[in-house]
C-alpha atoms as a PDB file:
ATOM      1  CA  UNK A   1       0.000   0.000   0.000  1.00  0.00           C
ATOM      2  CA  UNK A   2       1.275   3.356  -0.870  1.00  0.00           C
ATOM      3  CA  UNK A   3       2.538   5.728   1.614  1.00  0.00           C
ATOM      4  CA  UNK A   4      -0.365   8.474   0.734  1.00  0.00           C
ATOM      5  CA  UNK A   5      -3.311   5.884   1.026  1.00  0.00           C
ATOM      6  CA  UNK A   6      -2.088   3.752   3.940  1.00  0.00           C
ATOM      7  CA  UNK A   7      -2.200   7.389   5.946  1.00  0.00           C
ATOM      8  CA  UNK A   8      -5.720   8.033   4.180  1.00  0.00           C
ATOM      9  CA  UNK A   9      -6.731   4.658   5.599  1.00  0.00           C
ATOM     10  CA  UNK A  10      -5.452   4.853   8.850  1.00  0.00           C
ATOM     11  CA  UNK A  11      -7.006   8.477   8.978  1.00  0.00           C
ATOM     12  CA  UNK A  12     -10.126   6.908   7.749  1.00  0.00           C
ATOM     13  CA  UNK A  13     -10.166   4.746  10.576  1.00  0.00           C
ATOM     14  CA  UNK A  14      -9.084   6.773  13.647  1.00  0.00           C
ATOM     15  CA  UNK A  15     -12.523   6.882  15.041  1.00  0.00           C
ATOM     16  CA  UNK A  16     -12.560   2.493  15.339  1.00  0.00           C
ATOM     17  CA  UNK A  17      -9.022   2.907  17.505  1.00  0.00           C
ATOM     18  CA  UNK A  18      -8.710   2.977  21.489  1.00  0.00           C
ATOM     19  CA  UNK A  19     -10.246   1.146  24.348  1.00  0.00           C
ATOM     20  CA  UNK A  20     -13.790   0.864  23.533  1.00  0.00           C
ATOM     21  CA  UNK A  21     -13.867   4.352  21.819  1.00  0.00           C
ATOM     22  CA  UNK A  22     -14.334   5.441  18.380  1.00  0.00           C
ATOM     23  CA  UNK A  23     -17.838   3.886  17.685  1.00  0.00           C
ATOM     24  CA  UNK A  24     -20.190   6.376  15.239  1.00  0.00           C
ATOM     25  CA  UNK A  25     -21.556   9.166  17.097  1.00  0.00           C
ATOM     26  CA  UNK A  26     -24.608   8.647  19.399  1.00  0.00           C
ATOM     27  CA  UNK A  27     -24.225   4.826  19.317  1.00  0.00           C
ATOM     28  CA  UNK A  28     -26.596   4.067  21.711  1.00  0.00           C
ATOM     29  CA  UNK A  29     -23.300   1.726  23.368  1.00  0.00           C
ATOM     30  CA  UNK A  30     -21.194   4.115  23.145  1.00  0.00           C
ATOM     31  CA  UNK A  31     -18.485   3.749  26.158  1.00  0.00           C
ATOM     32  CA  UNK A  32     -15.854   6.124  25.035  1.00  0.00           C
ATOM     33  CA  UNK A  33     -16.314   9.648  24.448  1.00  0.00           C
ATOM     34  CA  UNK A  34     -13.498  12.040  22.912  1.00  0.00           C
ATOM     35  CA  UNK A  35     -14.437  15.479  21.842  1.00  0.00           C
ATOM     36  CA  UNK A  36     -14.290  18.558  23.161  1.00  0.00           C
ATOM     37  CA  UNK A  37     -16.682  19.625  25.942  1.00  0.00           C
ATOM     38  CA  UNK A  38     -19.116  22.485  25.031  1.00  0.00           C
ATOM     39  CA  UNK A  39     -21.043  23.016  27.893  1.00  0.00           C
ATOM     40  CA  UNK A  40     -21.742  21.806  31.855  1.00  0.00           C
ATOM     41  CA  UNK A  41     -24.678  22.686  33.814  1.00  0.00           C
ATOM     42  CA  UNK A  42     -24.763  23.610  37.300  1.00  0.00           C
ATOM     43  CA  UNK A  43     -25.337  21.090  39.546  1.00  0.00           C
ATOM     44  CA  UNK A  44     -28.316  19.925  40.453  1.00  0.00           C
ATOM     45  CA  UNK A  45     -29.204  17.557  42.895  1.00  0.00           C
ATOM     46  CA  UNK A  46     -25.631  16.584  42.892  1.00  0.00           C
ATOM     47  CA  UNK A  47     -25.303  15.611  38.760  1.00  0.00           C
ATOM     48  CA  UNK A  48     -23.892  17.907  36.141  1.00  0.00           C
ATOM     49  CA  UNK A  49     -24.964  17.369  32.083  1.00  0.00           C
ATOM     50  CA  UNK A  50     -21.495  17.607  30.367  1.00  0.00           C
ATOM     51  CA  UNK A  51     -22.776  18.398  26.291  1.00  0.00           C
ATOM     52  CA  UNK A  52     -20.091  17.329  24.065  1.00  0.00           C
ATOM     53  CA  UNK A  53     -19.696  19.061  20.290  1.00  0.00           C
ATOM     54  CA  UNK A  54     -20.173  15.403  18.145  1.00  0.00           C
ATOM     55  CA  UNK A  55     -21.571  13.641  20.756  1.00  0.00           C
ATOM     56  CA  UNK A  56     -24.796  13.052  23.031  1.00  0.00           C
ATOM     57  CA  UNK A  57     -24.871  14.819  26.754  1.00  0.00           C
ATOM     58  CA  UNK A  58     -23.538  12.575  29.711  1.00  0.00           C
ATOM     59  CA  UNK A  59     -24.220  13.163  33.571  1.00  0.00           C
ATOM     60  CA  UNK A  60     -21.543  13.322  36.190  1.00  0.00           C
ATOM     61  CA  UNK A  61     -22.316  12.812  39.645  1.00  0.00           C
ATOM     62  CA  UNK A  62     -20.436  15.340  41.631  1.00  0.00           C
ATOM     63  CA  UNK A  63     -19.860  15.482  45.170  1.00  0.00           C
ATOM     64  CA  UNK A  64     -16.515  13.678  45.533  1.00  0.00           C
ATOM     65  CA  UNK A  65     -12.867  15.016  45.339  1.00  0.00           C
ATOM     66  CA  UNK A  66     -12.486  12.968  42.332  1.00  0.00           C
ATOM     67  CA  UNK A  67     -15.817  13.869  40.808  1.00  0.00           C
ATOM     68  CA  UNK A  68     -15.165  17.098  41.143  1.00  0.00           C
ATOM     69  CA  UNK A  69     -11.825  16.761  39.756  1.00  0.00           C
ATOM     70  CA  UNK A  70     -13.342  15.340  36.885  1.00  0.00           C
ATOM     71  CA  UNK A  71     -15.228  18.235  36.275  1.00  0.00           C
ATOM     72  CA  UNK A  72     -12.919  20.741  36.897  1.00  0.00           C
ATOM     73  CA  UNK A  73     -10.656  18.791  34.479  1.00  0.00           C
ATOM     74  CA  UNK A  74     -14.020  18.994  31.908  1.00  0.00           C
ATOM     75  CA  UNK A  75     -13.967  22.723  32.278  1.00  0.00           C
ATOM     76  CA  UNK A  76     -10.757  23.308  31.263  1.00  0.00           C
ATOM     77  CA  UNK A  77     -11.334  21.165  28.057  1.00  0.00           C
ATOM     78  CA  UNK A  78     -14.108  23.340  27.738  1.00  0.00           C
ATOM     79  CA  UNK A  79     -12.544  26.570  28.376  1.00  0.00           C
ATOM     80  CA  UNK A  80      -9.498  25.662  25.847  1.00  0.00           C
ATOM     81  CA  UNK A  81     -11.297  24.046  23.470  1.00  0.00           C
ATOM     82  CA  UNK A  82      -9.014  20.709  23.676  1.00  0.00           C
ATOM     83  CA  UNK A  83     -10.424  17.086  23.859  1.00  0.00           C
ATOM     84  CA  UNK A  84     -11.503  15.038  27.098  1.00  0.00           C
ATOM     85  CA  UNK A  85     -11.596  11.109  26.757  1.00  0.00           C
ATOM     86  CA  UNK A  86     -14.825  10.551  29.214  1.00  0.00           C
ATOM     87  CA  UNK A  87     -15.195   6.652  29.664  1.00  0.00           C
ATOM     88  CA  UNK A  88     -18.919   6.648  30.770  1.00  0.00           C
ATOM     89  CA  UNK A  89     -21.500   3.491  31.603  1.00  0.00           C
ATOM     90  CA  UNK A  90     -23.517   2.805  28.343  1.00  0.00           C
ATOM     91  CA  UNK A  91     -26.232   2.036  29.820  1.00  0.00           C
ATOM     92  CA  UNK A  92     -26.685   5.057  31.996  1.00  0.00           C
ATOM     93  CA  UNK A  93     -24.479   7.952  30.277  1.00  0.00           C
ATOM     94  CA  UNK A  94     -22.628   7.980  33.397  1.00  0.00           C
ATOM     95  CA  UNK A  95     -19.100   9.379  33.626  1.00  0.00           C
ATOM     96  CA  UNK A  96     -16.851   6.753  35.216  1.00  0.00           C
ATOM     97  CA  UNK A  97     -13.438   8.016  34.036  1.00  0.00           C
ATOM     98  CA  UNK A  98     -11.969  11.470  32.631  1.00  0.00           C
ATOM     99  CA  UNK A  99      -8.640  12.198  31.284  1.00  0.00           C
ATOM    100  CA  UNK A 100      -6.743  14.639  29.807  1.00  0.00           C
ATOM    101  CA  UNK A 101      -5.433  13.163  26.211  1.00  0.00           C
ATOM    102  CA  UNK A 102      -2.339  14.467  24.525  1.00  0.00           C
ATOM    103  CA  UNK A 103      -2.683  16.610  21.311  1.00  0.00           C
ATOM    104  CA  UNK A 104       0.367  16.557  19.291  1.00  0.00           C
ATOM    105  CA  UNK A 105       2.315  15.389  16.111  1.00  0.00           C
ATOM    106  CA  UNK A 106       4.467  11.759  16.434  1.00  0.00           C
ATOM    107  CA  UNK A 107       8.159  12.292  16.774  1.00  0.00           C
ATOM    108  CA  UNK A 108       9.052   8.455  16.380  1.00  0.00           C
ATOM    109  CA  UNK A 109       7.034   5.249  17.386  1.00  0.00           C
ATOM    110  CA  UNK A 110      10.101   2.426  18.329  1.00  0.00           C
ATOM    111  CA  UNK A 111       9.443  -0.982  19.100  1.00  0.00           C
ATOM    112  CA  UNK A 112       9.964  -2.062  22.670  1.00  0.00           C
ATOM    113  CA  UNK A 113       9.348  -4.569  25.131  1.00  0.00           C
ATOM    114  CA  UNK A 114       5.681  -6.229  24.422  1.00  0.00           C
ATOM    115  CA  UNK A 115       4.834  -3.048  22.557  1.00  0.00           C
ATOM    116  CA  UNK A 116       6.278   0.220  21.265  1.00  0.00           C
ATOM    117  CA  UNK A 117       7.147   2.986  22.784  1.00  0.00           C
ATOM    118  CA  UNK A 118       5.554   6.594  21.429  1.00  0.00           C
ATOM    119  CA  UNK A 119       7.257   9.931  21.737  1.00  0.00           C
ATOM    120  CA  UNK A 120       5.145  13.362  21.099  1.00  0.00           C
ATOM    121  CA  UNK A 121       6.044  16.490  20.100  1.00  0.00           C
ATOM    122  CA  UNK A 122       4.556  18.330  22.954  1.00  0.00           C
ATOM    123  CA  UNK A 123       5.459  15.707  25.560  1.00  0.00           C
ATOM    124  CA  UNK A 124       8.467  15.155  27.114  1.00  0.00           C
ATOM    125  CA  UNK A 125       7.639  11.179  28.464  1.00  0.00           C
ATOM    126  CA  UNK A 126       8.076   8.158  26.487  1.00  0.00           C
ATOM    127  CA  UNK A 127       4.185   7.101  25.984  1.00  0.00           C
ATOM    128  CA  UNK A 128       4.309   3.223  26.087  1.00  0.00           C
ATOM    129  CA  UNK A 129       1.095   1.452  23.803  1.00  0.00           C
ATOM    130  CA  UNK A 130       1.116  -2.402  24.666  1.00  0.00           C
ATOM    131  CA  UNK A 131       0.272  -4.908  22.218  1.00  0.00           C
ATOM    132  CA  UNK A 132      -2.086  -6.160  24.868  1.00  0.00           C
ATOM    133  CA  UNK A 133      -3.760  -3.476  24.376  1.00  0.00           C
ATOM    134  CA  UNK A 134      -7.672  -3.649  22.525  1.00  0.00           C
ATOM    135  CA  UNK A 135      -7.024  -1.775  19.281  1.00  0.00           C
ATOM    136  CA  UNK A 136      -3.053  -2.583  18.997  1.00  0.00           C
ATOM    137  CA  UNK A 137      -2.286  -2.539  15.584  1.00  0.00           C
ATOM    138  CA  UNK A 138      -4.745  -0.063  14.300  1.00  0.00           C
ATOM    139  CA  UNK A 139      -3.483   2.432  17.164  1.00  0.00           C
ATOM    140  CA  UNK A 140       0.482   1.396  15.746  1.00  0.00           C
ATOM    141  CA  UNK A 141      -0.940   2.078  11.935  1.00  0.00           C
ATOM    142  CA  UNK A 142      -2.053   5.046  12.850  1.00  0.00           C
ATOM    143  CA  UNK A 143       1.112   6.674  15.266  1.00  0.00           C
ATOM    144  CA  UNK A 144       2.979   5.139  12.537  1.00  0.00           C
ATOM    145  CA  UNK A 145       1.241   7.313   9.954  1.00  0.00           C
ATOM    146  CA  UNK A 146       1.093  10.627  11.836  1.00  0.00           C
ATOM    147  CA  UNK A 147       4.761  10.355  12.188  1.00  0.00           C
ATOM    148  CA  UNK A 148       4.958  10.080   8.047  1.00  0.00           C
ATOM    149  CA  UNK A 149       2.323  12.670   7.397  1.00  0.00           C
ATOM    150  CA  UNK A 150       3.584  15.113  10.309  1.00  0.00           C
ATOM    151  CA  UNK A 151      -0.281  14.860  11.325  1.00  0.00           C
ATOM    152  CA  UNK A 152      -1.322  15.643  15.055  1.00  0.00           C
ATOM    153  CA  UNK A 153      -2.716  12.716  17.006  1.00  0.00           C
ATOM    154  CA  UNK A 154      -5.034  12.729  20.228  1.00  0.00           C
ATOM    155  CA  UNK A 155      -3.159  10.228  22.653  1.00  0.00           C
ATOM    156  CA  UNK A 156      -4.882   9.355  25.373  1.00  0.00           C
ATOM    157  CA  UNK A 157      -3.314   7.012  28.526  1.00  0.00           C
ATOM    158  CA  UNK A 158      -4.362   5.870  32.090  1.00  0.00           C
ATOM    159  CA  UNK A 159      -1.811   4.812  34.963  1.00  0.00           C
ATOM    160  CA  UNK A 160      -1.110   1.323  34.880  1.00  0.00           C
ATOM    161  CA  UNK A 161      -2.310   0.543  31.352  1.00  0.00           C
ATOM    162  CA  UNK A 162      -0.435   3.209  29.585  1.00  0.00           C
ATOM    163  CA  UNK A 163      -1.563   4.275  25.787  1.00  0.00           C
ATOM    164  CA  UNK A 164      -5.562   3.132  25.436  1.00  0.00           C
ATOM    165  CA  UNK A 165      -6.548   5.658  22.997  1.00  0.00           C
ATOM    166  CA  UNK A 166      -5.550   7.454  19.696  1.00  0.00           C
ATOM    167  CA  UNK A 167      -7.155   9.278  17.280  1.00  0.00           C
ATOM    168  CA  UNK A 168      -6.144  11.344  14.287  1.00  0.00           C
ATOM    169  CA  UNK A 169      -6.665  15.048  15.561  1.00  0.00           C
ATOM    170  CA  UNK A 170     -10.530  16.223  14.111  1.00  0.00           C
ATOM    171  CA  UNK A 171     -10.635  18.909  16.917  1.00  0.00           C
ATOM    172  CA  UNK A 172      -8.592  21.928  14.833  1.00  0.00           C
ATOM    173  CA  UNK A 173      -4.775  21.874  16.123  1.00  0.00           C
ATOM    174  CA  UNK A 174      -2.061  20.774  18.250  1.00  0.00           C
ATOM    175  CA  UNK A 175      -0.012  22.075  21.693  1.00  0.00           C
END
């Protein structure tokens, strides 16, 4: 496959990638959410609607140091019009997770043990994506073709698991 269509493919596919995430928007099982954050309500009786740009609204129970965390960490997205990966309960459209993903182009993806490693233009750790990992290879394809095109990803990883989420970069830059 040619360098200029495997990148059109991968690109094609960056919404199937990550750990769960990526399905069409408003999938009724839809466990992965990342978009940018356009709105979140004021609390009321202890839930806040987050309303996404591409996707459906979610509730967040708030209340908790990390809930509340998770919101502030929502706001921000919100406020600087970056991405939030928001694992939520399919069932109920509750939040259960929030992070804070990584836009930026792909320096170099190396192999390394059980997986390769990933570094970022805008990050100065080694991100590590495990071929253990749901989503392995089309993840590789496309952190292999970002670092061809110069394209900007949306890297997303959790403690523990390390990288269990990219995405070509839909949301309008990188930094």
């Amino acid at each position: 496959m040619s360098g200029a269509r495997a990148i059109g493919v991968c690109l094609a596919c960056a919404w199937l990638v990550g750990c769960g995430g990526g399905e069409p928007l408003d999938h009724p099982d839809e466990s992965v959410i990342v978009d940018v954050v356009t709105a979140l309500s004021a609390p009321a009786a202890q839930l806040v609607t987050v309303s996404f740009r591409d996707h459906d609204p979610v509730t967040l129970e708030v209340g908790t140091p990390r809930a509340d965390v998770w919101r502030d960490m929502l706001d921000l997205g919100r406020q600087t019009a970056r991405p939030s990966y928001v694992e939520l309960d399919p069932g109920t459209r509750r939040v259960l997770d929030v992070e804070q993903p990584y836009v930026s182009p792909v320096v170099e993806v190396r192999p390394a043990q059980a997986g390769v490693e990933v570094l970022l233009v805008y990050s100065a750790a080694v991100h590590v994506l495990r071929e253990a990992q749901p989503g392995y290879q089309a993840m590789r394809a496309l952190l292999e073709a970002a670092v061809q095109s110069g394209a900007s990803v949306v890297l997303t990883e959790k403690d523990g698991l390390g990288v269990v989420d990219v995405r070509a970069d839909t949301f309008g830059g990188s930094g």
